[in-house]
N, C-alpha and C. Protein backbone atom coordinates (compact mmCIF):
# COMPACT_ATOMS: atom_id res chain seq x y z
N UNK A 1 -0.98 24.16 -5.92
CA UNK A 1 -1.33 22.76 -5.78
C UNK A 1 -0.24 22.06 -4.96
N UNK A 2 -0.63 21.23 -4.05
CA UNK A 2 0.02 20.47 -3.18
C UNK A 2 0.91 19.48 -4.09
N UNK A 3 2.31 19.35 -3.23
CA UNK A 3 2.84 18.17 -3.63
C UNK A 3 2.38 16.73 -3.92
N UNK A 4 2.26 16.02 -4.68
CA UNK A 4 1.85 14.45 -4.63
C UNK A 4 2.94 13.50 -4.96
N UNK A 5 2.38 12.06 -4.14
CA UNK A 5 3.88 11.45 -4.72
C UNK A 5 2.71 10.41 -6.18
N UNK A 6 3.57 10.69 -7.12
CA UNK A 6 2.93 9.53 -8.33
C UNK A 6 2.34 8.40 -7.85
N UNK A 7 1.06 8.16 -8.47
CA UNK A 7 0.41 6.95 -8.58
C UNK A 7 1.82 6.07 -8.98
N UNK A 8 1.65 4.76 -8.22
CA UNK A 8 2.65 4.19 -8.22
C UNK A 8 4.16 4.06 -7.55
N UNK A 9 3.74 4.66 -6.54
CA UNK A 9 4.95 5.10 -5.47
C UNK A 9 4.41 5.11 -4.26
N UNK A 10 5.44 3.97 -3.97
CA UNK A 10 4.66 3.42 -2.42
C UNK A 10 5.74 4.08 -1.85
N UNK A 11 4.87 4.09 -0.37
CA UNK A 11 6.11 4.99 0.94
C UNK A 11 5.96 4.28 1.99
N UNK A 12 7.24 4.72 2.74
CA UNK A 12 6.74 3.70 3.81
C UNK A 12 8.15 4.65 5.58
N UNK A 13 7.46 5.08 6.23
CA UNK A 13 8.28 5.71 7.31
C UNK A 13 8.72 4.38 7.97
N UNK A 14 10.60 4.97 8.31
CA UNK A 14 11.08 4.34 8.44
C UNK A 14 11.92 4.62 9.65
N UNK A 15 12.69 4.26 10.61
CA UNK A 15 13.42 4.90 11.81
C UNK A 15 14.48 6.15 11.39
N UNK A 16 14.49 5.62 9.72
CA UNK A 16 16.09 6.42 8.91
C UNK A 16 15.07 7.79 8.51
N UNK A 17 14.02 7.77 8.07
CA UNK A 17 13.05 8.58 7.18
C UNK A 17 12.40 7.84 6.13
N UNK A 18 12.09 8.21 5.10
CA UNK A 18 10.72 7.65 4.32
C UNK A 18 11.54 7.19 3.31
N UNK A 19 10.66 6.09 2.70
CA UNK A 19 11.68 4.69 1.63
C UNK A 19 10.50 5.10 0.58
N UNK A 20 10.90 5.49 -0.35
CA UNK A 20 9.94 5.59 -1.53
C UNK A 20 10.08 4.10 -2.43
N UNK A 21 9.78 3.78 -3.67
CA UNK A 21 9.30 2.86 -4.00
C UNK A 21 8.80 3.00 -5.20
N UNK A 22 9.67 2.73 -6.36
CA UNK A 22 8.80 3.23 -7.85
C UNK A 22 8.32 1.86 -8.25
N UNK A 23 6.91 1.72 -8.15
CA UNK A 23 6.83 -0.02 -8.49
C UNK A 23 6.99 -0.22 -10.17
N UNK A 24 7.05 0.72 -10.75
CA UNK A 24 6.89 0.51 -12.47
C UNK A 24 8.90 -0.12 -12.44
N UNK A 25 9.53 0.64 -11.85
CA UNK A 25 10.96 0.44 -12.03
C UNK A 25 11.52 -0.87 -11.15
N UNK A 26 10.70 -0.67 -9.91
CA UNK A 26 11.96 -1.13 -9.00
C UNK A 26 12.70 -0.43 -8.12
N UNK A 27 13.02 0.97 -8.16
CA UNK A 27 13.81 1.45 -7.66
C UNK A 27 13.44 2.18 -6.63
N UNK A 28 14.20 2.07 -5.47
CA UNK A 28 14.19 2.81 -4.32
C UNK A 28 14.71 4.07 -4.02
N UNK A 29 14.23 4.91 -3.33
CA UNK A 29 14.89 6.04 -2.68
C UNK A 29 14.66 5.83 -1.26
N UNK A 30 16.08 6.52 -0.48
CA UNK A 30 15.49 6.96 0.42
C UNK A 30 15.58 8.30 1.28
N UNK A 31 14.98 8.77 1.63
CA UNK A 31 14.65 10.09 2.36
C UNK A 31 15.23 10.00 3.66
N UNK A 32 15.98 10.80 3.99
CA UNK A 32 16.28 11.05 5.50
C UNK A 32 15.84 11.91 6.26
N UNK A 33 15.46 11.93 7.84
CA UNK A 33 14.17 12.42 8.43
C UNK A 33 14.07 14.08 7.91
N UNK A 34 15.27 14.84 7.66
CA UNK A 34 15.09 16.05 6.82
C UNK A 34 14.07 15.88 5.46
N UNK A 35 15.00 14.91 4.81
CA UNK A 35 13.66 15.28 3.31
C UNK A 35 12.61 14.72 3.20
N UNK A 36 12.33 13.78 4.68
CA UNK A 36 10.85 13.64 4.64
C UNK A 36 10.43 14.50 5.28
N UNK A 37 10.49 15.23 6.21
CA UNK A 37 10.11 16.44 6.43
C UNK A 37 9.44 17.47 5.42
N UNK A 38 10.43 17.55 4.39
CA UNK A 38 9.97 18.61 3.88
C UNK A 38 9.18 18.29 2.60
N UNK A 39 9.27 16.96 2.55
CA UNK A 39 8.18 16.10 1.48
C UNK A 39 6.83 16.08 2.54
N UNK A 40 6.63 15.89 3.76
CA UNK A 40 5.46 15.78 4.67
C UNK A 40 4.97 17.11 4.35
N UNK A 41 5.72 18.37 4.53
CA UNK A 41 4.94 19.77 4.40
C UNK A 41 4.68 20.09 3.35
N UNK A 42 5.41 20.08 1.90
CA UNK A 42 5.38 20.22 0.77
C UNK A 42 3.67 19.07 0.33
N UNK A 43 3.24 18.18 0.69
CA UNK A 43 2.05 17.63 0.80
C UNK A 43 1.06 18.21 1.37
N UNK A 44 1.77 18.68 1.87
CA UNK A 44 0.15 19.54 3.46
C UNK A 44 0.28 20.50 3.09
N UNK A 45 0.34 21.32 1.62
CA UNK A 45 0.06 22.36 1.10
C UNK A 45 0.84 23.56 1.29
N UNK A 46 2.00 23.42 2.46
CA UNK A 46 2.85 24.65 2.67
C UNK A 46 3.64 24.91 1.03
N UNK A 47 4.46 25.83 0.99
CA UNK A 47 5.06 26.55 0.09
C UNK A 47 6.33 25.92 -0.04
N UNK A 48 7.94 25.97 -1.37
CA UNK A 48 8.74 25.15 -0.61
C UNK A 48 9.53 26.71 -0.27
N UNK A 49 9.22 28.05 0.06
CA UNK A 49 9.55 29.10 0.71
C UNK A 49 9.23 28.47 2.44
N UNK A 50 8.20 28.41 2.80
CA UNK A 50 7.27 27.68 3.70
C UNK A 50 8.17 26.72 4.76
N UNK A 51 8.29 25.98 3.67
CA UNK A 51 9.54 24.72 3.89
C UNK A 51 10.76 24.80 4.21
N UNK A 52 11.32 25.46 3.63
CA UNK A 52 12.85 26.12 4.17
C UNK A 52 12.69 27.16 5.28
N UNK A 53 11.65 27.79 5.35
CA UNK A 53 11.52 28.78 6.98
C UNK A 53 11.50 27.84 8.06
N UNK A 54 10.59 26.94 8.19
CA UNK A 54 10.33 25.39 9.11
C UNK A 54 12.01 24.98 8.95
N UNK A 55 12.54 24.13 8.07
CA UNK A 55 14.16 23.84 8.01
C UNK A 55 14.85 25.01 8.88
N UNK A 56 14.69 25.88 9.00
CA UNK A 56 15.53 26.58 9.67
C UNK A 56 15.37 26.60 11.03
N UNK A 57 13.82 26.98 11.33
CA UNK A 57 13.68 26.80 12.72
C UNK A 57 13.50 25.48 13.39
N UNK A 58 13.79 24.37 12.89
CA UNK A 58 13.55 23.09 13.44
C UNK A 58 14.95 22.13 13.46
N UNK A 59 15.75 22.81 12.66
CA UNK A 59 17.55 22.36 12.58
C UNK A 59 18.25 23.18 12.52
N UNK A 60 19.73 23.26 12.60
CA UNK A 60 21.06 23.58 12.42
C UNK A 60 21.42 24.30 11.28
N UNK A 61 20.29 25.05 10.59
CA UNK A 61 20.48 25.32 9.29
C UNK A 61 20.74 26.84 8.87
N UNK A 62 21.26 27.35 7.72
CA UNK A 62 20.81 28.67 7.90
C UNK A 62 19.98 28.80 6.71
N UNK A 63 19.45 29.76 6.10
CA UNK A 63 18.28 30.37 5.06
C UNK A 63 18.98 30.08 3.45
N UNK A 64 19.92 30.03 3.51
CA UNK A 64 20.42 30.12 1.86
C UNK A 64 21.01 28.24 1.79
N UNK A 65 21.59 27.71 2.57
CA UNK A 65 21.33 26.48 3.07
C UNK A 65 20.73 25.18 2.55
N UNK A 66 18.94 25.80 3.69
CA UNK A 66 17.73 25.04 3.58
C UNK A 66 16.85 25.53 2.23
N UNK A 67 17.12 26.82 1.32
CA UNK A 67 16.93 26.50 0.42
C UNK A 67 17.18 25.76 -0.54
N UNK A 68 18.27 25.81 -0.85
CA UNK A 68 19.13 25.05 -1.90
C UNK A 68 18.53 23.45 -2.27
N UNK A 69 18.28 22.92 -0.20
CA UNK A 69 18.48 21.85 0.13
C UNK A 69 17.00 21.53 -0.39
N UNK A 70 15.87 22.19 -0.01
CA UNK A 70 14.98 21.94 -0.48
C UNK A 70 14.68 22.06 -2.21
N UNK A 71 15.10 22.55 -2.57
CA UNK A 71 15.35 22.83 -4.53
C UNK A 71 15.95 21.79 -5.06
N UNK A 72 16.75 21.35 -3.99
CA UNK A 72 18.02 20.11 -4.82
C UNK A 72 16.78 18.57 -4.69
N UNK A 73 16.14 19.06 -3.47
CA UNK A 73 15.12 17.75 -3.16
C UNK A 73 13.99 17.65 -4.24
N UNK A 74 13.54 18.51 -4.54
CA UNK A 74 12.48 19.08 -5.26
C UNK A 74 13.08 18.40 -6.69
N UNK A 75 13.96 18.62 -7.13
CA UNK A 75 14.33 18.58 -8.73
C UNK A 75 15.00 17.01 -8.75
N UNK A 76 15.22 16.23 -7.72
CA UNK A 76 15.90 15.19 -7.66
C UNK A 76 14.49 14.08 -7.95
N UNK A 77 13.05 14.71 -6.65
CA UNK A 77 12.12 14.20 -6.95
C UNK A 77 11.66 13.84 -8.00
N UNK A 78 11.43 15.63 -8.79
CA UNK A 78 10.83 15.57 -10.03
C UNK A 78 11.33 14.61 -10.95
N UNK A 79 12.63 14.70 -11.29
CA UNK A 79 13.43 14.29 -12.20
C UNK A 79 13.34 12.85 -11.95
N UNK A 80 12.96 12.17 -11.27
CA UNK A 80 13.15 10.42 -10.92
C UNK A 80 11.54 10.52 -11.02
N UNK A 81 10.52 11.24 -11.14
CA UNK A 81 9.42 10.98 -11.72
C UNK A 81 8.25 10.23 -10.41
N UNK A 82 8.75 10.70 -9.27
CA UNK A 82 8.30 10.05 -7.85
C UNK A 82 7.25 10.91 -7.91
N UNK A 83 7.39 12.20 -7.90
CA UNK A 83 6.19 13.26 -7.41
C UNK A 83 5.46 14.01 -8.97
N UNK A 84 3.96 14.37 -8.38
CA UNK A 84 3.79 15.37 -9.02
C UNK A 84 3.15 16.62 -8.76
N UNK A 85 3.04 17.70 -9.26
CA UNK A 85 2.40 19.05 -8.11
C UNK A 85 1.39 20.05 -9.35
């Protein structure tokens, strides 16, 4: 199942990357053009294996890296209650 961001979480692309928006809280995040990236693919049904192969070939990154980076994104999401999958 594809990534979703929670009912109740507005987004909005931004020149920096994507501004999330918890309207129950108030509170903002924001994404920089990397972790909206991999919040854009992680939506469009890719894998977050998927996701870190793309991170690699599209930046400066290497494989153990753009995982991490994507796991740390993933659990930061979850945990602030923005997404659900």
């Amino acid at each position: 199942m594809p990534l979703r961001i929670r009912d109740g979480v507005s987004t909005a692309d931004t020149e920096y990357g994507t501004v999330l928006l918890d309207e129950r809280t108030g509170e903002y995040w924001q994404l920089n053009p990397t972790g909206a990236e991999v919040v854009r693919l992680l939506m469009a049904g890719r894998t977050p294996a998927e996701a870190v192969q793309a991170l690699t070939e599209q930046f400066d990154v290497d494989e153990p890296q753009a995982r991490n980076d994507v796991e740390t994104l993933l659990d930061s999401l979850r945990s602030a209650d923005l997404v659900t999958s």
